[in-house]
PDB file of N, CA and C in Angstrom:
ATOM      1  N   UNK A   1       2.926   6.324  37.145  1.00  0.00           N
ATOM      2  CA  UNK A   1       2.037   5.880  36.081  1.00  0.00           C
ATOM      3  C   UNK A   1       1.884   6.959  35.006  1.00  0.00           C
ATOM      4  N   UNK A   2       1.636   8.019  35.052  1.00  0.00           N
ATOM      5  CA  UNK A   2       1.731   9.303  34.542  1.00  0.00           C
ATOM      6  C   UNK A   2       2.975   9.643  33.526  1.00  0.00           C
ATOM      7  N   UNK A   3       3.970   9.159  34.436  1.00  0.00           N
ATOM      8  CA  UNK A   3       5.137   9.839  33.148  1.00  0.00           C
ATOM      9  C   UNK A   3       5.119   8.530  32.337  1.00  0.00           C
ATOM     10  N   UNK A   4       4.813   6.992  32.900  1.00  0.00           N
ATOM     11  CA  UNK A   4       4.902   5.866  32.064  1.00  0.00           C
ATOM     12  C   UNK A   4       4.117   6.315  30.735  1.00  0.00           C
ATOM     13  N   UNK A   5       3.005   6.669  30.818  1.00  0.00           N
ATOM     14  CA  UNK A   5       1.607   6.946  30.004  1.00  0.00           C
ATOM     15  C   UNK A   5       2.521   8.415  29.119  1.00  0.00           C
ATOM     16  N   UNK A   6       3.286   8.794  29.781  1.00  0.00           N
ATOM     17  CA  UNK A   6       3.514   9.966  28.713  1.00  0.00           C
ATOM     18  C   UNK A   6       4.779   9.397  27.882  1.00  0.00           C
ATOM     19  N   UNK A   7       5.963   8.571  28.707  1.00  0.00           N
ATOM     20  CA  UNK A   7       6.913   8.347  27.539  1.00  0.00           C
ATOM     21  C   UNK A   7       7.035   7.590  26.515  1.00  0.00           C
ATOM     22  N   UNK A   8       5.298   6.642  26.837  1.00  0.00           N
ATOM     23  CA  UNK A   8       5.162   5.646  25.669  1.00  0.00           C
ATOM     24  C   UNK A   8       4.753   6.063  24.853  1.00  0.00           C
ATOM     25  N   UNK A   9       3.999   7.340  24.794  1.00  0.00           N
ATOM     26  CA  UNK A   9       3.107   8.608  24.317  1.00  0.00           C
ATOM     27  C   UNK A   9       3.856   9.477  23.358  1.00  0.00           C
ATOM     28  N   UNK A  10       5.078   9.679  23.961  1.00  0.00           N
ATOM     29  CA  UNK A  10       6.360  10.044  23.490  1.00  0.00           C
ATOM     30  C   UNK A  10       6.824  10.004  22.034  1.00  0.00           C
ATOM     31  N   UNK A  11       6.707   8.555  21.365  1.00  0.00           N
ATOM     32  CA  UNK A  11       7.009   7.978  20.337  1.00  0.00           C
ATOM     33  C   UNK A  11       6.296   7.820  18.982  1.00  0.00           C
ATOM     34  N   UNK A  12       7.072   8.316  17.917  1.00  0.00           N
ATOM     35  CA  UNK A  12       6.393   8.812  16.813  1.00  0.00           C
ATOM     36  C   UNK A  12       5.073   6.952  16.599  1.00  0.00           C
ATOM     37  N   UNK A  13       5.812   6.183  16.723  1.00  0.00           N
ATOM     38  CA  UNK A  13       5.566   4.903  16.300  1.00  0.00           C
ATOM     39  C   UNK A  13       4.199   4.712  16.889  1.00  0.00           C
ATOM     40  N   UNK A  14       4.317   4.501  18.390  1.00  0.00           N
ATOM     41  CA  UNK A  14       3.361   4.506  19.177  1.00  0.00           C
ATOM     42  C   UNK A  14       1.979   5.329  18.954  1.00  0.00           C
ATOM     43  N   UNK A  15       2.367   6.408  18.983  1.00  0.00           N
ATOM     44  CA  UNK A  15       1.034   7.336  18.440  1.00  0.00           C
ATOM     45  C   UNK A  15       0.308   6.906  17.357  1.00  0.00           C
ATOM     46  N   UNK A  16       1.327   6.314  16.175  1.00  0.00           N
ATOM     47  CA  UNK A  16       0.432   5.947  14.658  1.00  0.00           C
ATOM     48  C   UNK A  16      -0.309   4.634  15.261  1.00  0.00           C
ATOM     49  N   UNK A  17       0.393   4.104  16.372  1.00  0.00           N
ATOM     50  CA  UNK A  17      -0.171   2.759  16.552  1.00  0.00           C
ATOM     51  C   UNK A  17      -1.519   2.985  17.494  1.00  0.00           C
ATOM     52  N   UNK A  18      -1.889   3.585  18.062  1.00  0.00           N
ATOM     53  CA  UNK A  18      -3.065   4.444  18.920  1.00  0.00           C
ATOM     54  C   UNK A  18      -3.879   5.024  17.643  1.00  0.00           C
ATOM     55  N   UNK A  19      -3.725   5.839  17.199  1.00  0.00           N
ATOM     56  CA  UNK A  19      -4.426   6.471  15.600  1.00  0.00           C
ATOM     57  C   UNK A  19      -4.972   4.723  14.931  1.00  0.00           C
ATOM     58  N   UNK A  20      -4.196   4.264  14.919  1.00  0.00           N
ATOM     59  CA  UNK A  20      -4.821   2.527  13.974  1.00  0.00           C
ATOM     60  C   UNK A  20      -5.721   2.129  14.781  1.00  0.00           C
ATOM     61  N   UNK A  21      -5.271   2.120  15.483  1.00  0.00           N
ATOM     62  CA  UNK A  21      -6.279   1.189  16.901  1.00  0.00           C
ATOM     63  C   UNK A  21      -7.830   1.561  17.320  1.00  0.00           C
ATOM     64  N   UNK A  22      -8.030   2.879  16.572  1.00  0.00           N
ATOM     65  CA  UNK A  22      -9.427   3.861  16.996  1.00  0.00           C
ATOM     66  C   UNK A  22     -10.750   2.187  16.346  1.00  0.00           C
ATOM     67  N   UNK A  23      -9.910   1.397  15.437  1.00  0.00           N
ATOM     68  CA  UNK A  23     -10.856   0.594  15.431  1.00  0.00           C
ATOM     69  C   UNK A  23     -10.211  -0.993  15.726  1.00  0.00           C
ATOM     70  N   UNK A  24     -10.972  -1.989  15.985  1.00  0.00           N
ATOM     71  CA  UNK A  24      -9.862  -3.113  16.833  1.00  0.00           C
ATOM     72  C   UNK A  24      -9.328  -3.949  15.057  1.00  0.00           C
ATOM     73  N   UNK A  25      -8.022  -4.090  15.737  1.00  0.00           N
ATOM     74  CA  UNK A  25      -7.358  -4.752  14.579  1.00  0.00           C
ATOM     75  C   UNK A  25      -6.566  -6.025  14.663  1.00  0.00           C
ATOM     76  N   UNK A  26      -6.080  -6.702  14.357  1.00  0.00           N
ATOM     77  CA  UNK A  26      -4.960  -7.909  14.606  1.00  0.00           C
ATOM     78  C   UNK A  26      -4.025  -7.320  14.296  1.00  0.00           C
ATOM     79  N   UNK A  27      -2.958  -8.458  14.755  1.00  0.00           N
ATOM     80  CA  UNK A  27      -1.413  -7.782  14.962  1.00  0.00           C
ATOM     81  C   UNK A  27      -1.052  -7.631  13.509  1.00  0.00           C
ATOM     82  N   UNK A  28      -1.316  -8.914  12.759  1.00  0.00           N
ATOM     83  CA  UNK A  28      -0.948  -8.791  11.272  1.00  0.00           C
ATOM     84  C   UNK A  28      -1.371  -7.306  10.352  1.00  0.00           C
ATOM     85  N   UNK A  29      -2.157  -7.042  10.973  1.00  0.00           N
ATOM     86  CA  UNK A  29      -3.156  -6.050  10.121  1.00  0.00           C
ATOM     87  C   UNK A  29      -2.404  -4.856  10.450  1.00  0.00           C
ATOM     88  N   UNK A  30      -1.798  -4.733  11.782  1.00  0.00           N
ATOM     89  CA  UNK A  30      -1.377  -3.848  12.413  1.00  0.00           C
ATOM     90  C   UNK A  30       0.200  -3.448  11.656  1.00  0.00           C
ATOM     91  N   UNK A  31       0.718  -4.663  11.719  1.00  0.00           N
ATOM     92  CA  UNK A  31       2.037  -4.889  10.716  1.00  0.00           C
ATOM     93  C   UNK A  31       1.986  -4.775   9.420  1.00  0.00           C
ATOM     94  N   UNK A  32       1.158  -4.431   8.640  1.00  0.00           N
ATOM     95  CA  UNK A  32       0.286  -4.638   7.480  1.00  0.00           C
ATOM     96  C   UNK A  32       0.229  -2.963   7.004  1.00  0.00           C
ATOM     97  N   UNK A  33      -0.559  -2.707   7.954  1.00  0.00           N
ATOM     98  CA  UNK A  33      -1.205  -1.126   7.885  1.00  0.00           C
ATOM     99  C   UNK A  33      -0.181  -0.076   8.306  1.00  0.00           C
ATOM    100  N   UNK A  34       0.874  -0.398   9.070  1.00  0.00           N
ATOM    101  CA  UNK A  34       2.012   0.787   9.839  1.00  0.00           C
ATOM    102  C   UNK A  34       3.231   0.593   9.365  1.00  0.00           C
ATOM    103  N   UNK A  35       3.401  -0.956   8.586  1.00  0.00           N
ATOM    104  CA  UNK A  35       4.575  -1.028   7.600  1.00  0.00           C
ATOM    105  C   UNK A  35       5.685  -1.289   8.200  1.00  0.00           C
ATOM    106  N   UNK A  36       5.731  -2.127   9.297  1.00  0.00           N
ATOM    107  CA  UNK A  36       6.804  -2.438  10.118  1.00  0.00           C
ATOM    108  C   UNK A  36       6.938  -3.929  10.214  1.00  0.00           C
ATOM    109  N   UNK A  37       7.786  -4.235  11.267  1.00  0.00           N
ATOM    110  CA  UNK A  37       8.531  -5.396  11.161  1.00  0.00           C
ATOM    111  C   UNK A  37       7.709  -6.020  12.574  1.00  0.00           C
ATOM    112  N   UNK A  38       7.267  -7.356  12.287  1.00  0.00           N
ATOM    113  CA  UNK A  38       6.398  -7.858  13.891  1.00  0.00           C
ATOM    114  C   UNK A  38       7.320  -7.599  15.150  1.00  0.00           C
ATOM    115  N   UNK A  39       8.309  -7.922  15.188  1.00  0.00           N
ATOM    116  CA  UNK A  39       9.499  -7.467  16.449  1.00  0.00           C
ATOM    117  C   UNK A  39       9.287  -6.044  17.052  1.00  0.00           C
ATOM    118  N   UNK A  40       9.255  -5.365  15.974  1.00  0.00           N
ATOM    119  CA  UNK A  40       8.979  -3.878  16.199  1.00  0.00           C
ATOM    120  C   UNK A  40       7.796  -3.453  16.994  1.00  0.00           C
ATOM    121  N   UNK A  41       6.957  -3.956  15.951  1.00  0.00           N
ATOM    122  CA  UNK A  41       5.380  -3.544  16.718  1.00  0.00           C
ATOM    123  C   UNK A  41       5.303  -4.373  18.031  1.00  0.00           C
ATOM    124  N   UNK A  42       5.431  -5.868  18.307  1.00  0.00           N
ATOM    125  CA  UNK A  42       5.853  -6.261  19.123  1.00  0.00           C
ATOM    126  C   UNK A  42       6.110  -5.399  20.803  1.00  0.00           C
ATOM    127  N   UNK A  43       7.404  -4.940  20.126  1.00  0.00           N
ATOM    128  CA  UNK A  43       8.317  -4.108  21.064  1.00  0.00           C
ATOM    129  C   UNK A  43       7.195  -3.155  21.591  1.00  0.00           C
ATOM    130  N   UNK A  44       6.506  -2.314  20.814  1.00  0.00           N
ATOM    131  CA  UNK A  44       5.754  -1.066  21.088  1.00  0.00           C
ATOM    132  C   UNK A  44       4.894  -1.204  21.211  1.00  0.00           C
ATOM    133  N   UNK A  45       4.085  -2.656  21.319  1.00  0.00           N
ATOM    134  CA  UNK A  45       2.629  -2.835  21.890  1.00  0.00           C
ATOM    135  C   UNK A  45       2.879  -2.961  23.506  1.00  0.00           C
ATOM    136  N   UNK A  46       4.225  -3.682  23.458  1.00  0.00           N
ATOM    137  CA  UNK A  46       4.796  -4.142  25.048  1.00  0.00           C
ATOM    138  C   UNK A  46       4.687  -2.422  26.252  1.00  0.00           C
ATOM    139  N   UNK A  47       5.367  -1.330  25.315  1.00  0.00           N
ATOM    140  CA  UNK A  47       5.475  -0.243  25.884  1.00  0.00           C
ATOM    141  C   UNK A  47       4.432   0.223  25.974  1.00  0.00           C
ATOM    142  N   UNK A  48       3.335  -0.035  25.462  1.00  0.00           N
ATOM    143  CA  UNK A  48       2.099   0.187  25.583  1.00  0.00           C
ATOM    144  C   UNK A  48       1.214   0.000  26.324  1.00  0.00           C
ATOM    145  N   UNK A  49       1.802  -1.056  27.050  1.00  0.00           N
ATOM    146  CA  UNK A  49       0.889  -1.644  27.963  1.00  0.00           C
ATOM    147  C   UNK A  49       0.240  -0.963  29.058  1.00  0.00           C
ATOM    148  N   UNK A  50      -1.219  -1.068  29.415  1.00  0.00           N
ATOM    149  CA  UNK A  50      -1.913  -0.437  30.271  1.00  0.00           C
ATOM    150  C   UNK A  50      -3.065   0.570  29.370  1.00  0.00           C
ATOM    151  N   UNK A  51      -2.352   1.005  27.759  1.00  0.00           N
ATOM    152  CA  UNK A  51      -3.094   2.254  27.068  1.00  0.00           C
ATOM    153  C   UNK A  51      -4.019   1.275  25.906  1.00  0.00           C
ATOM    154  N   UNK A  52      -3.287  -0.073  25.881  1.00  0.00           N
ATOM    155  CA  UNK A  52      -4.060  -0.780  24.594  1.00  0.00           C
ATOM    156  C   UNK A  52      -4.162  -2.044  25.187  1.00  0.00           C
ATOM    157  N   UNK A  53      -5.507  -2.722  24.647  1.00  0.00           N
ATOM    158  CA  UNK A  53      -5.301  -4.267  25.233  1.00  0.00           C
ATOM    159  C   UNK A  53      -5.852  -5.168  24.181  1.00  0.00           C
ATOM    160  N   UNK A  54      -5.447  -6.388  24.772  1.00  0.00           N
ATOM    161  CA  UNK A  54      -5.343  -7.254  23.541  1.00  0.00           C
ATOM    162  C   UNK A  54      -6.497  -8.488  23.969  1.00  0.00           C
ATOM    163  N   UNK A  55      -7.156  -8.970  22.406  1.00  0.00           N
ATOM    164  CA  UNK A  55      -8.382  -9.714  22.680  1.00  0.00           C
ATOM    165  C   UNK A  55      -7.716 -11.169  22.762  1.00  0.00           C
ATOM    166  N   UNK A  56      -8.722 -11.926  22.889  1.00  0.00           N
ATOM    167  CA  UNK A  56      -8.207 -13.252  22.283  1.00  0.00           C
ATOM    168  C   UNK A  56      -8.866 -13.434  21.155  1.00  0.00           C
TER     169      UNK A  56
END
């Protein structure tokens, strides 16, 4: 669990996406604000999993 939490940690992307997140956002907003492609963020919310969670 530990190295999971560190290699998602790892990633320039990921980190800006943790830094955004200090307040709750939607995905659009998220894609919006970090300037990427939904697939992308997508991808790196997936690797994320366990450090960020998602509302309904």
């Amino acid at each position: 669990m530990i190295m999971d939490t560190f290699e998602a940690i790892s990633n320039d992307i990921r980190r800006r996406i943790l830094k955004t997140l200090v307040t709750p956002k939607s995905f659009s907003q998220l894609v919006e604000e970090l300037n990427i492609e939904s697939a992308a963020l997508a991808f790196h919310l997936k690797k994320l999993e366990g450090l960020v969670t998602k509302d309904s």
